[in-house]
PDB file of N, CA and C in Angstrom:
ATOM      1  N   UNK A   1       0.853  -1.175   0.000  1.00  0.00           N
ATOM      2  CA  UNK A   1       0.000   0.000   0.000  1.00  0.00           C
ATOM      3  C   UNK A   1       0.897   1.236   0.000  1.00  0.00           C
ATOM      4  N   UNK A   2       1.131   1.890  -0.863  1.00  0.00           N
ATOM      5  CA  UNK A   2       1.412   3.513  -0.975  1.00  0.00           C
ATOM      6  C   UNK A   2       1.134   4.107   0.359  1.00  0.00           C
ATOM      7  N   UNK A   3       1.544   5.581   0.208  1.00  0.00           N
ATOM      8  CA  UNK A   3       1.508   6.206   1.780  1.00  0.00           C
ATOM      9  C   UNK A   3       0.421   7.153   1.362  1.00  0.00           C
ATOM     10  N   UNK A   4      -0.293   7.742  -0.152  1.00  0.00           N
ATOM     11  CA  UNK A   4      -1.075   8.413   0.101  1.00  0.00           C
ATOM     12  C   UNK A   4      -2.363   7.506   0.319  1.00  0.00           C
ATOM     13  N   UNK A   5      -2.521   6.337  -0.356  1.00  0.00           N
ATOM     14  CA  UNK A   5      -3.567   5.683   0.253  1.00  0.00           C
ATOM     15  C   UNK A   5      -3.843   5.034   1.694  1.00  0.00           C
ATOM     16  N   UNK A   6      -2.533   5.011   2.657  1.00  0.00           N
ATOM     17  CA  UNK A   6      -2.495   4.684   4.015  1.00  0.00           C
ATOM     18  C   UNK A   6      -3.699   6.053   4.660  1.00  0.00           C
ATOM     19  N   UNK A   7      -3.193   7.612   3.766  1.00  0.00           N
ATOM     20  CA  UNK A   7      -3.542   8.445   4.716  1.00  0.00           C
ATOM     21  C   UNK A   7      -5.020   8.536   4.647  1.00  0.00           C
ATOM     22  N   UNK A   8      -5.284   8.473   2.801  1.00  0.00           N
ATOM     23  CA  UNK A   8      -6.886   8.456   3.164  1.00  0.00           C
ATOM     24  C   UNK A   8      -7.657   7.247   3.356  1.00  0.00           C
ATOM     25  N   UNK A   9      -7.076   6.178   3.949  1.00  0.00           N
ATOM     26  CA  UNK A   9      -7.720   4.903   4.814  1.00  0.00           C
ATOM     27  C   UNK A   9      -7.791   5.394   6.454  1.00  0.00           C
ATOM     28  N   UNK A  10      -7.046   6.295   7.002  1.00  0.00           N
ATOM     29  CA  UNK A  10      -7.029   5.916   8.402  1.00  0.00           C
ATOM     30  C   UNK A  10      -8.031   7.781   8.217  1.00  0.00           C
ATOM     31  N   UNK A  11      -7.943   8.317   7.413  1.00  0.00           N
ATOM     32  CA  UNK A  11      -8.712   9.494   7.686  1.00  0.00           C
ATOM     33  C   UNK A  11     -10.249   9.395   7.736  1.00  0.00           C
ATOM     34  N   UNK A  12     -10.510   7.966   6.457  1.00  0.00           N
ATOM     35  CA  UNK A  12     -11.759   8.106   6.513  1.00  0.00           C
ATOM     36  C   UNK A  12     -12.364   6.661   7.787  1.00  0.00           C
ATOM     37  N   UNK A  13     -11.235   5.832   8.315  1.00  0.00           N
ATOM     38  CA  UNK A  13     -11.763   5.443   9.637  1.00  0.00           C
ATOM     39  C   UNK A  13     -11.627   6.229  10.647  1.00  0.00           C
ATOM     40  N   UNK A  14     -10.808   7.461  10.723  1.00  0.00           N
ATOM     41  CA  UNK A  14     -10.726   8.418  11.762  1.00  0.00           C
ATOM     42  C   UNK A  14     -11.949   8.926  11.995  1.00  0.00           C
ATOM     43  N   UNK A  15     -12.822   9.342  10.949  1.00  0.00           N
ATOM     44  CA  UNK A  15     -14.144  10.142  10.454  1.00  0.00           C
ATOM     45  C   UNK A  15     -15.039   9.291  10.976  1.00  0.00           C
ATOM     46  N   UNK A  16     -15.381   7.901  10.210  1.00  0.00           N
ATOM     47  CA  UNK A  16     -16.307   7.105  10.867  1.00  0.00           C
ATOM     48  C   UNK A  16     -16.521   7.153  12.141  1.00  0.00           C
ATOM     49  N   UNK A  17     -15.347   6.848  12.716  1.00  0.00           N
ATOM     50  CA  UNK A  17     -15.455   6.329  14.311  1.00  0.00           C
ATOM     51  C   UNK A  17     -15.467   7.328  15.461  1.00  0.00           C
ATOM     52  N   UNK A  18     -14.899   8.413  14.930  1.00  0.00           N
ATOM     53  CA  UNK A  18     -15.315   9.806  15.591  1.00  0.00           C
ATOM     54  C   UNK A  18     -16.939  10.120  15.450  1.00  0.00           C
ATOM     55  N   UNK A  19     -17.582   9.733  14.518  1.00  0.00           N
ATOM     56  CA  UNK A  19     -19.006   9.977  14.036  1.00  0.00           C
ATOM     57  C   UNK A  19     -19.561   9.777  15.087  1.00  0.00           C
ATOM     58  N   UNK A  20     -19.333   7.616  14.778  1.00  0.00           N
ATOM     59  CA  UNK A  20     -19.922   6.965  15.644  1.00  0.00           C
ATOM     60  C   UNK A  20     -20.135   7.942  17.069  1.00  0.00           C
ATOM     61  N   UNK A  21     -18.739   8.061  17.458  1.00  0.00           N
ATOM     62  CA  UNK A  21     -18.619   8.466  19.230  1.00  0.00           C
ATOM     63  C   UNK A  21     -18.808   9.867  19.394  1.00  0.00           C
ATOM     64  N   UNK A  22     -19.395  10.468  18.257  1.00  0.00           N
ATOM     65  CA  UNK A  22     -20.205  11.890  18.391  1.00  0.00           C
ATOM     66  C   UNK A  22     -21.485  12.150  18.414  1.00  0.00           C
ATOM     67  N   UNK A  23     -22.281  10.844  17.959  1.00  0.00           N
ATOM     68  CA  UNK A  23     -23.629  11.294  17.358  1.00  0.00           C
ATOM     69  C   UNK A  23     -24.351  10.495  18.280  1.00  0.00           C
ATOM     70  N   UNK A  24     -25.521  11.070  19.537  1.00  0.00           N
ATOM     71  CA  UNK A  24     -26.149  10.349  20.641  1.00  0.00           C
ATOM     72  C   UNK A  24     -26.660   9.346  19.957  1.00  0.00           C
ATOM     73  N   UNK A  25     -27.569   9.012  18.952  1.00  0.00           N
ATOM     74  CA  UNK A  25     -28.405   7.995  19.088  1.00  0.00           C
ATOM     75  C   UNK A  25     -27.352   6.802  18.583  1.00  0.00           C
ATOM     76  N   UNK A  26     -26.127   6.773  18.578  1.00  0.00           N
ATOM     77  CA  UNK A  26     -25.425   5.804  18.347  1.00  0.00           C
ATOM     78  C   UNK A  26     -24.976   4.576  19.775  1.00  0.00           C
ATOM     79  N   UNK A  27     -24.736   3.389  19.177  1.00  0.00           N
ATOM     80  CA  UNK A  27     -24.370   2.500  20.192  1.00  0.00           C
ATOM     81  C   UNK A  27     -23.411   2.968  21.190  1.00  0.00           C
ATOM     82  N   UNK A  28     -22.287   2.999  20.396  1.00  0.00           N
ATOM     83  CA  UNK A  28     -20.890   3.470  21.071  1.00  0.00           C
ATOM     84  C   UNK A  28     -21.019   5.249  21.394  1.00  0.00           C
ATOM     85  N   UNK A  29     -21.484   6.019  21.672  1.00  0.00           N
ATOM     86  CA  UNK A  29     -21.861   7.275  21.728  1.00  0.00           C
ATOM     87  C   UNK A  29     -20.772   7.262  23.281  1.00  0.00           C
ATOM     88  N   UNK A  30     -20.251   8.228  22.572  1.00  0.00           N
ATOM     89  CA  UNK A  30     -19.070   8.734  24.343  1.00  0.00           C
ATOM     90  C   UNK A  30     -19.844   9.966  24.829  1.00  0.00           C
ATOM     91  N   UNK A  31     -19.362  11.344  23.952  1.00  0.00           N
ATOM     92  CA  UNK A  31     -19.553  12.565  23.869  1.00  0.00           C
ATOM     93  C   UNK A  31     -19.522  13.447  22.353  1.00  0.00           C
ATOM     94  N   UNK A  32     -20.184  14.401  22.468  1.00  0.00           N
ATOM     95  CA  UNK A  32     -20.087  15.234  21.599  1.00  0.00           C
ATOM     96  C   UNK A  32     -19.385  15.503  20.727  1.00  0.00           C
ATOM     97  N   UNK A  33     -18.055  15.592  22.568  1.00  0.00           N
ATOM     98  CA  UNK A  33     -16.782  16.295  21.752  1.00  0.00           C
ATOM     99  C   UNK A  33     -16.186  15.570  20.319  1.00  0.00           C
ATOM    100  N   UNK A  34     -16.653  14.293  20.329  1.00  0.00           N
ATOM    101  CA  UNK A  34     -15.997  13.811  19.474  1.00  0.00           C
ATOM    102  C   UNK A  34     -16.266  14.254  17.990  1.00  0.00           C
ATOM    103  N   UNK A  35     -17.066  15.170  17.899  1.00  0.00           N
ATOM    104  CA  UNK A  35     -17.375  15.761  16.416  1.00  0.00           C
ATOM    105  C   UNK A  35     -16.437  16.600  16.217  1.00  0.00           C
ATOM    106  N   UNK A  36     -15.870  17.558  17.252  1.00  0.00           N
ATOM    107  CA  UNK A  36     -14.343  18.485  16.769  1.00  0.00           C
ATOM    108  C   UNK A  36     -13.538  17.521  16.289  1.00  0.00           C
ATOM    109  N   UNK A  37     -13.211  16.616  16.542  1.00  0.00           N
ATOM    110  CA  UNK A  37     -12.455  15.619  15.974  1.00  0.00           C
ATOM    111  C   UNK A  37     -12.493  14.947  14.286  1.00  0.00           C
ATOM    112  N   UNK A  38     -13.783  14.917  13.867  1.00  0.00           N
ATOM    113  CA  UNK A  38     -14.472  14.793  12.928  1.00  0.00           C
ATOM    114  C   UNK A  38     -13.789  15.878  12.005  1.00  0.00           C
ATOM    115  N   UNK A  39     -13.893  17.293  12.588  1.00  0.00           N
ATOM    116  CA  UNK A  39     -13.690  18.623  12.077  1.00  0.00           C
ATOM    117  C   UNK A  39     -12.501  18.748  11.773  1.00  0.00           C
ATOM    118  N   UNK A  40     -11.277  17.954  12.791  1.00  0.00           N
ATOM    119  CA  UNK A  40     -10.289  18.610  12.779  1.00  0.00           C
ATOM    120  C   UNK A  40      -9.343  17.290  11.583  1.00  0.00           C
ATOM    121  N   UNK A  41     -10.203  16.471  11.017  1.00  0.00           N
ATOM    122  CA  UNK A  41      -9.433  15.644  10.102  1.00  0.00           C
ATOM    123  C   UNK A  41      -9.858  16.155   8.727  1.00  0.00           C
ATOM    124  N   UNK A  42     -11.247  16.589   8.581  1.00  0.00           N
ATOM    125  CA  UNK A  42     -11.534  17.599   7.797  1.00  0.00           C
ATOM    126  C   UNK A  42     -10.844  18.697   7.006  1.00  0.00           C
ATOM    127  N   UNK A  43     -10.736  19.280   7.766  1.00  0.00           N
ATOM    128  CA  UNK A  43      -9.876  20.269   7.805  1.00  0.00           C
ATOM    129  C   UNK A  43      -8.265  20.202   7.395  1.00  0.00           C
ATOM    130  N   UNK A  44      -7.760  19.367   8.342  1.00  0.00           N
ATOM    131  CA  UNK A  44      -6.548  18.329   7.642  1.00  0.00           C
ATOM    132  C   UNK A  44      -6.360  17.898   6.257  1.00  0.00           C
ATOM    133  N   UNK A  45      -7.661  17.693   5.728  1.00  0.00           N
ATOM    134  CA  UNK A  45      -7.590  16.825   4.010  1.00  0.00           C
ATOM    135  C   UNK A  45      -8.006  18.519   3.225  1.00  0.00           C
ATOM    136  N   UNK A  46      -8.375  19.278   4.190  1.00  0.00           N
ATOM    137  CA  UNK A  46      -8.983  20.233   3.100  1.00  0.00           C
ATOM    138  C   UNK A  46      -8.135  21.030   2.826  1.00  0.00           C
ATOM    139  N   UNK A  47      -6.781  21.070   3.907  1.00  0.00           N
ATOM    140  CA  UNK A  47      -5.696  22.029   3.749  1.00  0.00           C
ATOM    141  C   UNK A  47      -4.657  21.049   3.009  1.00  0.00           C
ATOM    142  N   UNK A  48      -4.578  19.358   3.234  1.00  0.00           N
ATOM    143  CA  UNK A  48      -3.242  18.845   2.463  1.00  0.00           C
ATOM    144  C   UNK A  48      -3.650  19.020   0.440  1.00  0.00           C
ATOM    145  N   UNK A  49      -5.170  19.258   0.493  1.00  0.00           N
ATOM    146  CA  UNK A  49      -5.747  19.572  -1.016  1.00  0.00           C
ATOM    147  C   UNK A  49      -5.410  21.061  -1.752  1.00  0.00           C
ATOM    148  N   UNK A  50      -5.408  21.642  -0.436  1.00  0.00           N
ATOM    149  CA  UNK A  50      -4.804  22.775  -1.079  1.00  0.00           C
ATOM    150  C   UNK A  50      -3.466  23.445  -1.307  1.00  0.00           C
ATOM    151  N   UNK A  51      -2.682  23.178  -0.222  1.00  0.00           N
ATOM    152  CA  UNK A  51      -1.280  22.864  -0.253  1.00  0.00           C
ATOM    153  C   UNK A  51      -0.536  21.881  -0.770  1.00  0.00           C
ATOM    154  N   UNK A  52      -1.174  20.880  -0.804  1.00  0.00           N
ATOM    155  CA  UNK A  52      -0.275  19.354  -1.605  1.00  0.00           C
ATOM    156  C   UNK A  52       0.981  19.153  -0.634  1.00  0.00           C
ATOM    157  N   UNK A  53       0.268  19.470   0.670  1.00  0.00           N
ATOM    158  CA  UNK A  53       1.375  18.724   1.939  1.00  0.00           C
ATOM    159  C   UNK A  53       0.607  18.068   2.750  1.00  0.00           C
ATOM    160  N   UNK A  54       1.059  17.125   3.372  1.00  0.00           N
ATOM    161  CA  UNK A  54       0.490  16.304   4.445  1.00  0.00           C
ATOM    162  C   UNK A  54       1.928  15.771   5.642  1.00  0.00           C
ATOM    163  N   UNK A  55       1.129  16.222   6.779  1.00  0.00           N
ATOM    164  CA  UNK A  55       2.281  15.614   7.487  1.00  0.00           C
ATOM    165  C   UNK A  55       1.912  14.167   7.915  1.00  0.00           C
ATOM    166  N   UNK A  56       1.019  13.436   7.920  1.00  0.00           N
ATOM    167  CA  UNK A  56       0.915  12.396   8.078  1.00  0.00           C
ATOM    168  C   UNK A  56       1.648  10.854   6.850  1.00  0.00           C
ATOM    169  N   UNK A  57       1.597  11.757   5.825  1.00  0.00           N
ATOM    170  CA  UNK A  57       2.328  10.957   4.841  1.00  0.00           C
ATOM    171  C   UNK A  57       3.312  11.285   4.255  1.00  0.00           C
ATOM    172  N   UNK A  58       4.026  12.859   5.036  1.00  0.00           N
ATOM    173  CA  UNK A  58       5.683  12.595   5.005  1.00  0.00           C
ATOM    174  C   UNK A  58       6.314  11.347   6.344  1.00  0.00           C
ATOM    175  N   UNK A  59       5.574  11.560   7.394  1.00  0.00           N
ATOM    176  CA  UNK A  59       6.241  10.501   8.566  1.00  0.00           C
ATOM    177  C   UNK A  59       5.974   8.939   7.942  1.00  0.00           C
ATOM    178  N   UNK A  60       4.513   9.095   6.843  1.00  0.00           N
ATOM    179  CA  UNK A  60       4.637   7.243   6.782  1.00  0.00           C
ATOM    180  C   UNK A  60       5.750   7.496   5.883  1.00  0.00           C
ATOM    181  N   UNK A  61       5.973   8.265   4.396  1.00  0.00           N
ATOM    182  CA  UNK A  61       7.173   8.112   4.132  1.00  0.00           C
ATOM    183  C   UNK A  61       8.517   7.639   4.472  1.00  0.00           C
ATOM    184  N   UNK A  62       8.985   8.718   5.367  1.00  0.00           N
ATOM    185  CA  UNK A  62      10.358   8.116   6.580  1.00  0.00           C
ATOM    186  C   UNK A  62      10.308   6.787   6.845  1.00  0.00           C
ATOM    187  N   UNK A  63       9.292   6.188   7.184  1.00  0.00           N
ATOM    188  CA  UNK A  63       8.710   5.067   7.934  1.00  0.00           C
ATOM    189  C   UNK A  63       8.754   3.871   6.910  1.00  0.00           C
ATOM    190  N   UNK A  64       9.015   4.457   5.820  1.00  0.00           N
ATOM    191  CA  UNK A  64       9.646   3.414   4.549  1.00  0.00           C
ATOM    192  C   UNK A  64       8.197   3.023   3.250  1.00  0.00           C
ATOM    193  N   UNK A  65       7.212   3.804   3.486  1.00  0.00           N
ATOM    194  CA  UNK A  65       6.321   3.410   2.602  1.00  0.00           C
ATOM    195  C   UNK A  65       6.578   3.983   1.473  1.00  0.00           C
ATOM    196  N   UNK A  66       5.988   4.080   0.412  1.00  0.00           N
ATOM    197  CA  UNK A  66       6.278   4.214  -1.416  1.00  0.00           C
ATOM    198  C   UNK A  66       5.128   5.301  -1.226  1.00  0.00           C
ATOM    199  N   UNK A  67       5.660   6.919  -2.101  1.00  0.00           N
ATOM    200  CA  UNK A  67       5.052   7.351  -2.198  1.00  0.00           C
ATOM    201  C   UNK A  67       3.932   7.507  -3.358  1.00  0.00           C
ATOM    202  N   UNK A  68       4.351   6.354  -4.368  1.00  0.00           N
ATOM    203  CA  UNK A  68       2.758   6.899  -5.680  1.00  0.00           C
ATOM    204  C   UNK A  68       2.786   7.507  -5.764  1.00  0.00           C
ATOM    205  N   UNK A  69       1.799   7.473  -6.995  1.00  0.00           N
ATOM    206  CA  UNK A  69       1.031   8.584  -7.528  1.00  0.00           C
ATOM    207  C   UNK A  69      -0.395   8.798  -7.467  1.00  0.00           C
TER     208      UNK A  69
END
């Protein structure tokens, strides 16, 4: 697996599972807070789209993964 597809696999289980543990009528429901969280990976993909940087997939880089295309 490439490192840009590592990032948008764990972003969009980051998203899910923050959902889950944001939204009351859910099973696993913690708190709220967990929707800033939601926001703040958001935000993350909306700025590595506009910049064409990500720090999450320069460290998997280092970390020896193939960057693709």
């Amino acid at each position: 697996m490439k490192s840009w597809q590592l990032v948008r696999l764990v972003a969009g289980l980051f998203i899910l599972a923050s959902l889950a543990m944001g939204i009351e009528g859910s099973p696993v429901f913690v708190s709220p807070w967990w929707l800033a969280f939601t926001a703040f990976v958001g935000a993350n993909l909306l700025q590595s789209a506009l910049t064409r940087w990500c720090l999450m997939e320069t460290i998997l880089r280092k970390l020896g993964l193939e960057p693709g295309c």
